[in-house]
C-alpha atoms as a PDB file:
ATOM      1  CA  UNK A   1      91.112 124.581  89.673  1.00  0.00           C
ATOM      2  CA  UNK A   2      88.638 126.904  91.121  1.00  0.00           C
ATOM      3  CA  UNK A   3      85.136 128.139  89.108  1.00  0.00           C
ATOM      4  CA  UNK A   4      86.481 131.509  88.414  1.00  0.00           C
ATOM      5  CA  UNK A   5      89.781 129.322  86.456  1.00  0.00           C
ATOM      6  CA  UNK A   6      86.428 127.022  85.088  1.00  0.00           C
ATOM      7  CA  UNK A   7      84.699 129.881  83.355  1.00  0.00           C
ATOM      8  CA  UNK A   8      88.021 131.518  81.768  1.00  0.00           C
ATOM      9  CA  UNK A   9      88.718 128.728  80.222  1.00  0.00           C
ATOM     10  CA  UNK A  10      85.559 128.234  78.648  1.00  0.00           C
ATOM     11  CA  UNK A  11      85.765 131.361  77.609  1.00  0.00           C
ATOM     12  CA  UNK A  12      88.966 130.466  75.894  1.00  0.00           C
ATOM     13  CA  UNK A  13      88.041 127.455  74.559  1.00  0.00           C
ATOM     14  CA  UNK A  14      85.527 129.072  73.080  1.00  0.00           C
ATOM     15  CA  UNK A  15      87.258 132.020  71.575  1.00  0.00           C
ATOM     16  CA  UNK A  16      89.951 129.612  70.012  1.00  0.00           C
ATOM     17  CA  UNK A  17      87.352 127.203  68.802  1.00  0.00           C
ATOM     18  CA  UNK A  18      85.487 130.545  66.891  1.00  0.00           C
ATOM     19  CA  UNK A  19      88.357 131.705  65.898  1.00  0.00           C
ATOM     20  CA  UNK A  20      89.730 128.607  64.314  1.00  0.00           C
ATOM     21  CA  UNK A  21      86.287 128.110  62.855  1.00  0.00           C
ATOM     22  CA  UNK A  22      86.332 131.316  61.347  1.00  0.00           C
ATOM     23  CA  UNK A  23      89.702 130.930  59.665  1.00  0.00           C
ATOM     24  CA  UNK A  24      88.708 127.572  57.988  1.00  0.00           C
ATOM     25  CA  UNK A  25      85.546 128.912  56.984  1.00  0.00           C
ATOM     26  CA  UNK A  26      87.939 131.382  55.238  1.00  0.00           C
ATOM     27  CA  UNK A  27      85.692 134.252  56.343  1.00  0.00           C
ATOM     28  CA  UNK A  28      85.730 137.643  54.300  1.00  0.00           C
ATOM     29  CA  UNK A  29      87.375 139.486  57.757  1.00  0.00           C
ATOM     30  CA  UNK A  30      89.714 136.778  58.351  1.00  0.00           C
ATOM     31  CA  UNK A  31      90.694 137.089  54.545  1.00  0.00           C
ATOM     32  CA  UNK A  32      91.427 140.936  54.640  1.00  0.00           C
ATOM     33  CA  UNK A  33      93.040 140.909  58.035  1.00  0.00           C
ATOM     34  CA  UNK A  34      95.235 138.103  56.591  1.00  0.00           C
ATOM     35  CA  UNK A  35      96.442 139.703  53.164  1.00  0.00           C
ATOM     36  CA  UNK A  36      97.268 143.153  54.962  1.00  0.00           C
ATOM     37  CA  UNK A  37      99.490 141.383  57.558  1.00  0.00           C
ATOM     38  CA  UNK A  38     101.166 139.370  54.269  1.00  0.00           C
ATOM     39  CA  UNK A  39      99.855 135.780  55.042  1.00  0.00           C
ATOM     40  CA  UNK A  40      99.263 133.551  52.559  1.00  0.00           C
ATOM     41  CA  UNK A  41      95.688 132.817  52.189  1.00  0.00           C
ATOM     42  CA  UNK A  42      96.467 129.002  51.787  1.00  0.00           C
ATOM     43  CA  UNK A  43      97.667 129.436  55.833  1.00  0.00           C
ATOM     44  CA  UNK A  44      93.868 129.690  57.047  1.00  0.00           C
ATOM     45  CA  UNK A  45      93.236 125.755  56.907  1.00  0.00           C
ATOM     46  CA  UNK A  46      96.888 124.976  58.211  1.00  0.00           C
ATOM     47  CA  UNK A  47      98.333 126.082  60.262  1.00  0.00           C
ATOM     48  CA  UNK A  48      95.879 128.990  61.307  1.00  0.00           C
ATOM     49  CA  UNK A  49      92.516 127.439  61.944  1.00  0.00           C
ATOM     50  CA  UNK A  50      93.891 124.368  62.866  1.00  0.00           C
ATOM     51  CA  UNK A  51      96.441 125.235  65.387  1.00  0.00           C
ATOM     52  CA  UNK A  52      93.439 127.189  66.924  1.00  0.00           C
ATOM     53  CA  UNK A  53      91.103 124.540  66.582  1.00  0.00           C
ATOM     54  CA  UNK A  54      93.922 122.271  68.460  1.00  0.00           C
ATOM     55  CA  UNK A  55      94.766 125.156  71.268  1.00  0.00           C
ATOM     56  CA  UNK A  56      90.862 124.739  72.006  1.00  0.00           C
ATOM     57  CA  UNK A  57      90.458 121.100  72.056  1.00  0.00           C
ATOM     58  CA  UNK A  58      93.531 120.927  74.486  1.00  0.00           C
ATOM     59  CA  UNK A  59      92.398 124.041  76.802  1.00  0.00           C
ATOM     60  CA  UNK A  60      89.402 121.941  76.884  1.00  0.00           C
ATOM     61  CA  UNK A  61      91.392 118.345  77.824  1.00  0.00           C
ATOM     62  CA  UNK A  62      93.138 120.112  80.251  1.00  0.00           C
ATOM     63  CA  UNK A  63      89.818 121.427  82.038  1.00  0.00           C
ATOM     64  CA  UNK A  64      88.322 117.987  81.925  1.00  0.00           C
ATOM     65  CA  UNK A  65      91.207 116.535  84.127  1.00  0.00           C
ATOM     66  CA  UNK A  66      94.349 115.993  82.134  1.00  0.00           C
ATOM     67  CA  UNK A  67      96.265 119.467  83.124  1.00  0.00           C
ATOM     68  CA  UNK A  68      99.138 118.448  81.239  1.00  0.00           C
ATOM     69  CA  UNK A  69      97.284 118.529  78.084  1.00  0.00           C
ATOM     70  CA  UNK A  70      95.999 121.950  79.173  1.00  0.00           C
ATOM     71  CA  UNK A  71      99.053 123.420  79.771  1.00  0.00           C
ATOM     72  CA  UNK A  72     100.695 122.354  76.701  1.00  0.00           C
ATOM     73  CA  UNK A  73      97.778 123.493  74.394  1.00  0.00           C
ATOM     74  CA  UNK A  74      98.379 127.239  76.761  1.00  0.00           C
ATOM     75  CA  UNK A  75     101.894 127.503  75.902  1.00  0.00           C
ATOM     76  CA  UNK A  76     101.265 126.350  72.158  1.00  0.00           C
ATOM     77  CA  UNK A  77      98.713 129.327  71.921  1.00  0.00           C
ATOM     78  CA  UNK A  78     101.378 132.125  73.456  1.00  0.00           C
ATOM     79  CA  UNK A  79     103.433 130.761  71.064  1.00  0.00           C
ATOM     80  CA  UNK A  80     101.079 130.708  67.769  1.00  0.00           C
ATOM     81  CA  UNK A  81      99.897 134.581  69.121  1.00  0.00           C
ATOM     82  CA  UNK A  82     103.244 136.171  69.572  1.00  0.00           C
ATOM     83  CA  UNK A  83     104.055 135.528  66.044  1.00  0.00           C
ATOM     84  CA  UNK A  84     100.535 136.822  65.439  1.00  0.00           C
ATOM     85  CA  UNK A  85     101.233 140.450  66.755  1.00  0.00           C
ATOM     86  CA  UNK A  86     104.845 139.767  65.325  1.00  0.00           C
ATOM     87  CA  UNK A  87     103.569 139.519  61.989  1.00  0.00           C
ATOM     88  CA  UNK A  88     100.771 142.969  62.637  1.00  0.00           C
ATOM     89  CA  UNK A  89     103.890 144.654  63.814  1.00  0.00           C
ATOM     90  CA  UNK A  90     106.088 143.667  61.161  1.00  0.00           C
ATOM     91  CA  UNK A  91     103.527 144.614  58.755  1.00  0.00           C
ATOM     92  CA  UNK A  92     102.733 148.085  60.883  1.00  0.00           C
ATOM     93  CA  UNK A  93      98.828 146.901  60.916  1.00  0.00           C
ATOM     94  CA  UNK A  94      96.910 148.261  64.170  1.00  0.00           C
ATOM     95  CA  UNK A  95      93.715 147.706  63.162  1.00  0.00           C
ATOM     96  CA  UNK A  96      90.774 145.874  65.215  1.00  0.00           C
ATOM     97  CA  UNK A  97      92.602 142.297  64.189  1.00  0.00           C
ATOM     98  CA  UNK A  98      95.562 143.508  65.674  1.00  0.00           C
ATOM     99  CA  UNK A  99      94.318 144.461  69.267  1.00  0.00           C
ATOM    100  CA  UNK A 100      92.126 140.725  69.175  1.00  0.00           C
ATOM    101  CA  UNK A 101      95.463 139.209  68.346  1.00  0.00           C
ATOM    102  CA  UNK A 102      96.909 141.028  71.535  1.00  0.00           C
ATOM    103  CA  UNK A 103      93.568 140.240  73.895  1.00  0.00           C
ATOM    104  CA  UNK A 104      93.973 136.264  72.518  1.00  0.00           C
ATOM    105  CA  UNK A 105      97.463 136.516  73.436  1.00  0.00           C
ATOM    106  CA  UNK A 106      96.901 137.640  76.807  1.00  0.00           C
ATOM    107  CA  UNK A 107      93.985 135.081  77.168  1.00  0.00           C
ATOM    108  CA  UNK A 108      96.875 132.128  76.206  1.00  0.00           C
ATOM    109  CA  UNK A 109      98.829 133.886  79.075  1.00  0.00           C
ATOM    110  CA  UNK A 110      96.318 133.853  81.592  1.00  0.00           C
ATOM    111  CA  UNK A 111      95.752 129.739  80.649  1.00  0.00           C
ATOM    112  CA  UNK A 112      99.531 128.927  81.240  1.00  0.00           C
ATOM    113  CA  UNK A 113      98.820 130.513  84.981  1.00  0.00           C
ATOM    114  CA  UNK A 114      95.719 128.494  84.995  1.00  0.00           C
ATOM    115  CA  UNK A 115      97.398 125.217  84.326  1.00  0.00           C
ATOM    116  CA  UNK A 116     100.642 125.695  86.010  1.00  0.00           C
END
């Protein structure tokens, strides 16, 4: 893996972690962003926050030697973020939420390339 690989994935790890952080600490944005979309607000401890808390701890795995792990946690996180813009489309919500759903989602992309 090369440094320019290195810093993305910091930068992803720490995106996830904040973001995951976020939704457990059931912030007031998170909330709102949440209830227009039309999920539950029970959904921020589990799965939300944790499966991003999990993405993050395996991006991270992955970039201290165990690529597997990485590339597992990568896929998991295109996964969990397609059904996030599934669920802004579905609910026709563009608003800021939407478009960091998209640029996480095309963060979770980049990892798989990084891990492959």
């Amino acid at each position: 893996m090369n440094a320019l690989a290195h810093v993305v994935t910091l930068v992803a790890v720490a995106a996830y972690a904040l973001s995951g952080a976020g939704a457990l600490a059931r912030l007031p944005v998170i909330r709102t962003g949440m209830a227009a979309v039309g999920v539950p607000e029970r959904w921020l401890i589990f799965p939300i926050g944790t499966l991003k808390l999990a993405g993050a701890a395996g991006l991270l795995i992955g970039l201290l030697g165990v690529p597997s792990v990485g590339a597992a946690a990568a896929v998991g996180l295109v996964l969990y973020f397609t059904c996030a813009v599934a669920f802004h489309l579905r609910a026709g919500d563009y608003s800021p939420q939407f478009v960091l759903a998209n640029l996480l989602l095309a963060l979770a992309v980049v990892e798989v390339v990084v891990f492959r």
